[in-house]
N, C-alpha and C. Protein backbone atom coordinates (compact mmCIF):
# COMPACT_ATOMS: atom_id res chain seq x y z
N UNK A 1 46.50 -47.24 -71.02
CA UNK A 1 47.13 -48.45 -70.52
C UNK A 1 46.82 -49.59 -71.47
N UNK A 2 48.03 -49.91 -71.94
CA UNK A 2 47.88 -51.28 -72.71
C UNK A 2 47.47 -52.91 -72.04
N UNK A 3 46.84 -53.65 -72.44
CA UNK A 3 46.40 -54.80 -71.80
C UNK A 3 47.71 -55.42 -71.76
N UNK A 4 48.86 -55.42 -72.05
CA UNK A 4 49.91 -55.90 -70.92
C UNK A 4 49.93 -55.25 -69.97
N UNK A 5 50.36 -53.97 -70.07
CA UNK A 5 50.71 -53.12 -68.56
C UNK A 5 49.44 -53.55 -67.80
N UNK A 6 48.07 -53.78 -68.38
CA UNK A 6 47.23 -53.90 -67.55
C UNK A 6 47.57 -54.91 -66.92
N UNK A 7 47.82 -56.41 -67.30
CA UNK A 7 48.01 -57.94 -66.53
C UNK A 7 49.73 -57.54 -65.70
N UNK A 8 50.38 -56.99 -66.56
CA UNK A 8 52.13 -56.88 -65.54
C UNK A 8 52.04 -55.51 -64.30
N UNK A 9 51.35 -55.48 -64.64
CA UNK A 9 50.79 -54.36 -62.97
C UNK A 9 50.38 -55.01 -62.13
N UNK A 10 48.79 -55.73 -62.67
CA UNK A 10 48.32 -56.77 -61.59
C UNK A 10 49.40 -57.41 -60.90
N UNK A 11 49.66 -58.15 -61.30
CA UNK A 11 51.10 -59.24 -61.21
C UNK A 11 52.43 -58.50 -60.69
N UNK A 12 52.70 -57.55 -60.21
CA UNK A 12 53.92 -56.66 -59.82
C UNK A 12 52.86 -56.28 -58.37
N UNK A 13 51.71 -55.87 -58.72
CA UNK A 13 51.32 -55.33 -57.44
C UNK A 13 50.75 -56.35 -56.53
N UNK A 14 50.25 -57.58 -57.32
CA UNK A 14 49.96 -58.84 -56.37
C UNK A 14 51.29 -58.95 -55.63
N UNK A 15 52.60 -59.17 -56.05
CA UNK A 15 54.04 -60.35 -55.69
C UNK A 15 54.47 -58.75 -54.52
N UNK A 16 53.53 -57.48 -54.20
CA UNK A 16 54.53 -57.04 -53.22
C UNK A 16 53.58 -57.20 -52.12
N UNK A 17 52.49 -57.28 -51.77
CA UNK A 17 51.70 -58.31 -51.23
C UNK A 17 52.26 -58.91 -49.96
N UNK A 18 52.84 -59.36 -48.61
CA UNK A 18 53.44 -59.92 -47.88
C UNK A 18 53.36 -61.57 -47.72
N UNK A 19 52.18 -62.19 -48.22
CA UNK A 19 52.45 -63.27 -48.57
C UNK A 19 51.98 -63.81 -50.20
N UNK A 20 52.22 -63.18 -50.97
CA UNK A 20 51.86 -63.62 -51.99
C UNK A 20 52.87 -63.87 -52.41
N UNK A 21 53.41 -65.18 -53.05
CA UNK A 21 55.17 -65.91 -53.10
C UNK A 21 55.15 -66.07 -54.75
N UNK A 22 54.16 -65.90 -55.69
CA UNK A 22 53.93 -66.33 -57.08
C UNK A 22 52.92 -65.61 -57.79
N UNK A 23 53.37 -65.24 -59.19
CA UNK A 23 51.85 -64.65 -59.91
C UNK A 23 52.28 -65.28 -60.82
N UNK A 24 50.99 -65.49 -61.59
CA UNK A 24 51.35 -65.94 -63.06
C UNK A 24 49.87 -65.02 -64.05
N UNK A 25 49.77 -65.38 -65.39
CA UNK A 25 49.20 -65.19 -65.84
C UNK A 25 48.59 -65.99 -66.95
N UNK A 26 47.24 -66.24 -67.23
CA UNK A 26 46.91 -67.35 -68.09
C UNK A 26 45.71 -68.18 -67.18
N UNK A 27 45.75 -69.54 -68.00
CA UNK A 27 44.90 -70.60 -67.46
C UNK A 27 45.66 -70.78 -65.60
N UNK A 28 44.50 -70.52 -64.96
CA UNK A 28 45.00 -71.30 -63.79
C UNK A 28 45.13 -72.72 -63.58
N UNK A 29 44.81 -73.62 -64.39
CA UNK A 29 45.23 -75.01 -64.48
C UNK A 29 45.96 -74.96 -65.00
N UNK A 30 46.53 -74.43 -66.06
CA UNK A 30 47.38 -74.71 -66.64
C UNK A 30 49.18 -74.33 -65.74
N UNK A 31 48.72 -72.98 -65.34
CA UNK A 31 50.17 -72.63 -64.41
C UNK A 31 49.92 -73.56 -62.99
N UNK A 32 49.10 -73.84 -62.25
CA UNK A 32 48.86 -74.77 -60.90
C UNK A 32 49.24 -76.46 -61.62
N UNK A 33 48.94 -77.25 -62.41
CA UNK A 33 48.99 -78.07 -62.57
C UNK A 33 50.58 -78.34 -63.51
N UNK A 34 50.96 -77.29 -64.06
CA UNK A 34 51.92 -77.68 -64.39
C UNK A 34 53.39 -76.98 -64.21
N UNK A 35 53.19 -75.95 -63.14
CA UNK A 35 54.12 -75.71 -61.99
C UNK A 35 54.26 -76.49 -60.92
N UNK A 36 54.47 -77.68 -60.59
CA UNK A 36 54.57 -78.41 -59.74
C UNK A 36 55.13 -78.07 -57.95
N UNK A 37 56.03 -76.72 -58.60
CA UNK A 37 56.69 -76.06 -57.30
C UNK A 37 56.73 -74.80 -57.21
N UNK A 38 55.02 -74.60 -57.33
CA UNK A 38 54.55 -73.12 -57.23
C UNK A 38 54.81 -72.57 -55.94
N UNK A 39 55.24 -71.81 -55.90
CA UNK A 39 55.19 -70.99 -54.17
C UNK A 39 53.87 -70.71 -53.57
N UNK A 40 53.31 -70.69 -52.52
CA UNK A 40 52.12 -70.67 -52.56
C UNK A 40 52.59 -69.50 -51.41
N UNK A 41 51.03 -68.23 -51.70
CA UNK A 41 50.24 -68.29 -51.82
C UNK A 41 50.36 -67.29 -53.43
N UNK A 42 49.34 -68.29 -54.11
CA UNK A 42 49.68 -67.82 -55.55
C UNK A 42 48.16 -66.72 -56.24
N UNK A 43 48.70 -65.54 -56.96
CA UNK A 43 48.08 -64.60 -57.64
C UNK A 43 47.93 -65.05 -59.04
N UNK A 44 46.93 -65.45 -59.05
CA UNK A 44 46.95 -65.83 -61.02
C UNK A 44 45.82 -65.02 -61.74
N UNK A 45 45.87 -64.20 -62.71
CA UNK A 45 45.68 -63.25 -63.70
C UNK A 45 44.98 -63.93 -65.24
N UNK A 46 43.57 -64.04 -65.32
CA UNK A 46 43.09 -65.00 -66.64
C UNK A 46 42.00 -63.89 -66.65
N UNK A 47 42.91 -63.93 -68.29
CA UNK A 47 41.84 -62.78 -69.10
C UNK A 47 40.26 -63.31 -69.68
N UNK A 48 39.20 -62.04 -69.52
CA UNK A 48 37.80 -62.28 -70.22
C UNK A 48 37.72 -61.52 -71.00
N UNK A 49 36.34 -61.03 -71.36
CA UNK A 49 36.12 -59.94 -72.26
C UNK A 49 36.36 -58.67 -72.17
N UNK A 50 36.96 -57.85 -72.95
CA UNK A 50 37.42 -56.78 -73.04
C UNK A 50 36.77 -55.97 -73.90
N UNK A 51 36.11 -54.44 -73.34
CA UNK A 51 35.95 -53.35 -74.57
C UNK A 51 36.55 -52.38 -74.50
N UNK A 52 36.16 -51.20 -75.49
CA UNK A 52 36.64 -50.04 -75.05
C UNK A 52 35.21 -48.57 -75.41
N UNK A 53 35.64 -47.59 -74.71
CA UNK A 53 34.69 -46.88 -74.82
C UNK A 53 36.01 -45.53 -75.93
N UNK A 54 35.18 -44.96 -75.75
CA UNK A 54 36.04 -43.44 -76.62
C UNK A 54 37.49 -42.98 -75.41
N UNK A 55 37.25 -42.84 -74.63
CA UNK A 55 38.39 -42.43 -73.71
C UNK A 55 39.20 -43.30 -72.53
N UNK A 56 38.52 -44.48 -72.62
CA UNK A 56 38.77 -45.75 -71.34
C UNK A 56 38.49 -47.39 -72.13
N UNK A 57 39.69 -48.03 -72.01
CA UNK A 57 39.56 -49.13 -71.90
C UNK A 57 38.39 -50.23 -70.90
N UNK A 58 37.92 -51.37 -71.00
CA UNK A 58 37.22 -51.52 -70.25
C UNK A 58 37.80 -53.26 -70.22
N UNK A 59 38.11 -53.57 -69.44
CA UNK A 59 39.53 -54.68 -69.03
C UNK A 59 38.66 -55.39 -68.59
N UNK A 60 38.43 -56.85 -68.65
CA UNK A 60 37.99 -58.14 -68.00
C UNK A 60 38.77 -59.24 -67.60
N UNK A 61 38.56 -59.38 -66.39
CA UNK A 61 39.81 -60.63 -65.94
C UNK A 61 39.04 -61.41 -64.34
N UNK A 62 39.56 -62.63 -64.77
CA UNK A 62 39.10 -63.53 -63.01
C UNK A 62 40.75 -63.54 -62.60
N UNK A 63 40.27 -63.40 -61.75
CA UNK A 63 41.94 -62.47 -60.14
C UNK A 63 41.69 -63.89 -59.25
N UNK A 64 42.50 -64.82 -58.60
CA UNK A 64 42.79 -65.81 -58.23
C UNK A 64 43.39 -65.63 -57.46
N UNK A 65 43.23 -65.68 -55.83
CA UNK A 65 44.30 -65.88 -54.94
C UNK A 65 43.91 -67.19 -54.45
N UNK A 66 45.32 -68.35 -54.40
CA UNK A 66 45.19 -69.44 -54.10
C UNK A 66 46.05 -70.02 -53.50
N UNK A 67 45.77 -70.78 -51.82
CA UNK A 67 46.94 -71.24 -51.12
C UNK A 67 46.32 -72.53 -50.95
N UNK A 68 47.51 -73.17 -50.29
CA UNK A 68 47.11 -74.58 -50.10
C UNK A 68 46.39 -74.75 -49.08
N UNK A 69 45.29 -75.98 -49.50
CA UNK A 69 45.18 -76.02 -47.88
C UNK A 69 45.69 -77.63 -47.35
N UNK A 70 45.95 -76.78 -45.44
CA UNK A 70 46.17 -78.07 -44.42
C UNK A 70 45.35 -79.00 -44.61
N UNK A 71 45.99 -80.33 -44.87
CA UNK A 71 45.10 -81.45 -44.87
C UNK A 71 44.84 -81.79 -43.27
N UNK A 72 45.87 -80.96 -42.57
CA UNK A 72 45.41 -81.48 -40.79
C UNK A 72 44.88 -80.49 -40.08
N UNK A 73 44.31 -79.46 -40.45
CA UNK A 73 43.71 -78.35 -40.83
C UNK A 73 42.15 -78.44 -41.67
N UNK A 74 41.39 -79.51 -41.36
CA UNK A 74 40.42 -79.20 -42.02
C UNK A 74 39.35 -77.97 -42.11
N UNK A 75 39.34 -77.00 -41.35
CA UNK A 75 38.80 -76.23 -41.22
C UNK A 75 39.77 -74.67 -41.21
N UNK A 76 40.56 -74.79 -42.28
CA UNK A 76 41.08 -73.88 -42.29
C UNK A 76 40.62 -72.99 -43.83
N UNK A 77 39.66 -73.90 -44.54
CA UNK A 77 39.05 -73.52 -46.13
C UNK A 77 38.83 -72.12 -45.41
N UNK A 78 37.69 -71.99 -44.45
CA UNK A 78 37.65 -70.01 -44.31
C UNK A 78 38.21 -69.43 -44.13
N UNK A 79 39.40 -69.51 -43.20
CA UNK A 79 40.35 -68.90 -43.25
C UNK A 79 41.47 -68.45 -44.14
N UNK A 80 41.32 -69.60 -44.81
CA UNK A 80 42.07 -69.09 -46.17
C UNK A 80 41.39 -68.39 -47.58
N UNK A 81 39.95 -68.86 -47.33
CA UNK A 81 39.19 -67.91 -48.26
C UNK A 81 39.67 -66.47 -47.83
N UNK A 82 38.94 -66.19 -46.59
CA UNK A 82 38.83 -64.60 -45.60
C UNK A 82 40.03 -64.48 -46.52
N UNK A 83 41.10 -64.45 -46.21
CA UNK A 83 42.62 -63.96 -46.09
C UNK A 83 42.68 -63.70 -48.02
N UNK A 84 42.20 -64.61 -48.77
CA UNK A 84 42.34 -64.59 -49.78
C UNK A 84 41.66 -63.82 -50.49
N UNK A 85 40.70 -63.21 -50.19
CA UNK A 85 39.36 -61.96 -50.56
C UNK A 85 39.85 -60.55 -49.47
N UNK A 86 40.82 -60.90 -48.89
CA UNK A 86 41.11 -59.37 -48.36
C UNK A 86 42.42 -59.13 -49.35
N UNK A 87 43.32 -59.53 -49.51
CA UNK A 87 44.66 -60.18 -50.45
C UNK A 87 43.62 -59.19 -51.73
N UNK A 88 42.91 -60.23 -52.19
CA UNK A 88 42.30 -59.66 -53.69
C UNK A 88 41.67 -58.05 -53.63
N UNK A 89 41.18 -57.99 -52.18
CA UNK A 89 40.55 -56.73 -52.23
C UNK A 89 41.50 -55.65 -52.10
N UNK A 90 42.65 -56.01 -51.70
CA UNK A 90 44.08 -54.81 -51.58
C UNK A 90 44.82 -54.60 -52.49
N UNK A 91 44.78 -55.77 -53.61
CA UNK A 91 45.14 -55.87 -54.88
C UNK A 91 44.62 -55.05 -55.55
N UNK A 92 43.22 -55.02 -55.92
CA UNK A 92 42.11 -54.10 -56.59
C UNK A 92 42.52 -52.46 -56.57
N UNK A 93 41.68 -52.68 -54.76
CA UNK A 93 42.39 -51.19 -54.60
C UNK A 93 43.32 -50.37 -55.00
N UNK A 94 44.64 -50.81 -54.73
CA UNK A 94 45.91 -50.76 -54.96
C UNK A 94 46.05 -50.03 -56.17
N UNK A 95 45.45 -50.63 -57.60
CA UNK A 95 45.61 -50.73 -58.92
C UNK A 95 45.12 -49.67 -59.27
N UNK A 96 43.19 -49.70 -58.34
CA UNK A 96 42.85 -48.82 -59.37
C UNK A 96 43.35 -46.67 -58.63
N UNK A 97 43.96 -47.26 -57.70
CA UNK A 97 44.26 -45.80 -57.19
C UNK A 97 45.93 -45.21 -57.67
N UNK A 98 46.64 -46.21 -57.78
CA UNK A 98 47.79 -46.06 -58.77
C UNK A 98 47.74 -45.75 -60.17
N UNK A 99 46.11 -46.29 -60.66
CA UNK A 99 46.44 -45.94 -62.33
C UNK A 99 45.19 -44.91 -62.78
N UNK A 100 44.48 -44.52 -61.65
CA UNK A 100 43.14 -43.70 -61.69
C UNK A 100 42.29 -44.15 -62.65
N UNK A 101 42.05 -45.76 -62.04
CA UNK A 101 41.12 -46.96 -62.88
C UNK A 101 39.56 -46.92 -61.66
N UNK A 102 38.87 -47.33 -62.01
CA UNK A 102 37.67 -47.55 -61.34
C UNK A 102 36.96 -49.15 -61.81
N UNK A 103 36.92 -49.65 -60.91
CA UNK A 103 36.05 -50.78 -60.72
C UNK A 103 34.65 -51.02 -61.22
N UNK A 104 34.21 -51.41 -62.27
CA UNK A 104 32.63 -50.85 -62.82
C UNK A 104 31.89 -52.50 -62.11
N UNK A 105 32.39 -53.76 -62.15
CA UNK A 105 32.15 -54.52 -61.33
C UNK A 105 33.05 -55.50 -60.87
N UNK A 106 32.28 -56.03 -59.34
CA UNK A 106 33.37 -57.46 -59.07
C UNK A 106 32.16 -58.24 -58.35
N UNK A 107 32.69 -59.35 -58.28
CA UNK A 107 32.31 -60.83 -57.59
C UNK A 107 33.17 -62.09 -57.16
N UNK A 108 33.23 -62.08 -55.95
CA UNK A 108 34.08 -63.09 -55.37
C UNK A 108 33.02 -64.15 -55.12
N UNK A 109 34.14 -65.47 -55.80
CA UNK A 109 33.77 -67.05 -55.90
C UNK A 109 35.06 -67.66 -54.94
N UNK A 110 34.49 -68.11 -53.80
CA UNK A 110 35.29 -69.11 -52.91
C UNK A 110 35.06 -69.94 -53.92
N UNK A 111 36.52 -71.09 -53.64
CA UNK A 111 36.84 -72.14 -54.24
C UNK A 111 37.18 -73.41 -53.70
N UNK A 112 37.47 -74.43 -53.51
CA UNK A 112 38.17 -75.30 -53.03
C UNK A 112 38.71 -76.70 -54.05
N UNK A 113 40.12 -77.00 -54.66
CA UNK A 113 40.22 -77.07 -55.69
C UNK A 113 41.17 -78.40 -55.63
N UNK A 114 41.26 -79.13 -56.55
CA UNK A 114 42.76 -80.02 -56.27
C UNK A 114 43.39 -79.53 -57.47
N UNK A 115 44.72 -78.99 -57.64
CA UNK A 115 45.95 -79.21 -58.49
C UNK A 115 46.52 -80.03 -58.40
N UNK A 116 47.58 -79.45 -58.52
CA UNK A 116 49.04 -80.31 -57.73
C UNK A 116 48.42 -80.42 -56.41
N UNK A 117 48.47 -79.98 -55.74
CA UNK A 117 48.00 -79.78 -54.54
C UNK A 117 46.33 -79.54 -53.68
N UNK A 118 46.00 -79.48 -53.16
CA UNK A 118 44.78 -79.46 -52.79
C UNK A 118 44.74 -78.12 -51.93
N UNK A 119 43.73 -77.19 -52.79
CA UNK A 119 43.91 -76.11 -52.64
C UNK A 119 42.68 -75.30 -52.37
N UNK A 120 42.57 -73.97 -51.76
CA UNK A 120 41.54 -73.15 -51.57
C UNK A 120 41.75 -71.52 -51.78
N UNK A 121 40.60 -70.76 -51.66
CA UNK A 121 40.81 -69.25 -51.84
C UNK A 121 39.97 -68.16 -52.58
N UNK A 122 39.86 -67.68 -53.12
CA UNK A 122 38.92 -66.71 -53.94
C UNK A 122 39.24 -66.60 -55.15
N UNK A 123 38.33 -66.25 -56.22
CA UNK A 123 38.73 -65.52 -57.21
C UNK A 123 37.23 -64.69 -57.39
N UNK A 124 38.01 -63.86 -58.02
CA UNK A 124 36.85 -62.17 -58.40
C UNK A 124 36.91 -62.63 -59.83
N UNK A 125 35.58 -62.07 -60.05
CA UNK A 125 35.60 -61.58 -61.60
C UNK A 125 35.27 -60.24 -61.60
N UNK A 126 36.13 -59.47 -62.30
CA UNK A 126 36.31 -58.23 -62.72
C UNK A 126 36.02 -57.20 -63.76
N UNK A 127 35.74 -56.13 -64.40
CA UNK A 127 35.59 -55.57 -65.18
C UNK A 127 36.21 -54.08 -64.19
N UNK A 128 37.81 -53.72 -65.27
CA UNK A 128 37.82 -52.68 -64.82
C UNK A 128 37.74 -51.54 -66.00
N UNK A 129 37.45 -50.42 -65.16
CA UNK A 129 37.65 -48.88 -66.83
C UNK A 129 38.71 -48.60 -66.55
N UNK A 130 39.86 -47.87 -67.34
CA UNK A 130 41.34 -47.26 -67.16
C UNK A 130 40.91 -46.44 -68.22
N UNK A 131 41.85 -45.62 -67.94
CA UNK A 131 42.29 -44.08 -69.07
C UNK A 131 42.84 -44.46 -70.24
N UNK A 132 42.16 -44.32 -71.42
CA UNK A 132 43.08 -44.89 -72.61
C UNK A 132 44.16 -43.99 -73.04
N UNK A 133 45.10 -44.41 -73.32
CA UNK A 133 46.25 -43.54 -73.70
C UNK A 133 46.66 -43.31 -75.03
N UNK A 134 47.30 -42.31 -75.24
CA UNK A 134 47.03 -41.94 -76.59
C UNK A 134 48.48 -42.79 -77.39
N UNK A 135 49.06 -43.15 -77.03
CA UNK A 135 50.48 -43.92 -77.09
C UNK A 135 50.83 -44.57 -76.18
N UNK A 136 51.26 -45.81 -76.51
CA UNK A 136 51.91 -47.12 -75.83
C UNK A 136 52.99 -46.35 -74.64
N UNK A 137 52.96 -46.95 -73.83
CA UNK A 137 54.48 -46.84 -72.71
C UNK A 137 55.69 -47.36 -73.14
N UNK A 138 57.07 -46.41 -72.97
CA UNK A 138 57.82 -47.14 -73.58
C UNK A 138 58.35 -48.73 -73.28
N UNK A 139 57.81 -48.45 -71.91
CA UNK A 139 58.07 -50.17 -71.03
C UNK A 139 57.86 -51.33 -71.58
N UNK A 140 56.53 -50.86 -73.03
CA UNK A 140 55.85 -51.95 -73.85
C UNK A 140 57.03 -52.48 -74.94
């Protein structure tokens, strides 16, 4: 698996998700602050360090699920964390049982944030292993 297919998987398997309305990939300030009319609740995909071993890639990325929150709703930050760390945790799953990837670590960071909007939710940091392939997909 090439580190695109790796981020356009994430991002295909976040947006089927039932409320996830947006993915992007990159700086999350950069797509939140300058998407002004992001759909929320948004999947954003920002790459870290990456290795590889002899037979497996070893993929690094912080996974972002982020919705707005009610300003008349002050107490809805947990609820939208909760929702946003189960979201990320079905995401994960999802990926690594579709691409027979394994999870070597994660860590979820609640957030509470202003963009555009004033916002809350999780992000993981990740390190996953995948099967290295001996040739690109033609999809690439």
């Amino acid at each position: 698996m090439t580190l695109y297919n790796f981020v356009e998987s994430f991002k295909n398997i976040a947006l089927k998700q039932p409320s996830v309305r947006s993915a992007f990939d990159g700086s999350v300030y950069d797509n939140l602050n300058g998407n002004p009319h992001s759909r929320y609740c948004v999947f954003n995909l920002s790459q870290t360090a990456h290795r590889e071993e002899e037979n497996f890639d070893i993929y690094g990325a912080n996974l972002f699920m982020i919705d707005r929150q009610d300003s008349t709703l002050k107490n809805n930050i947990l609820q939208v964390q909760s929702i946003s760390k189960e979201l990320l945790s079905n995401i994960i799953k999802t990926f690594c049982e579709k691409y027979d990837a394994e999870v070597l670590t994660i860590i979820y960071h609640p957030f509470v944030e202003k963009f555009v909007d004033l916002c809350c939710g999780i992000y993981a940091t990740v390190e996953i292993e995948v099967p290295k392939d001996s040739i690109c997909e033609e999809d690439y």
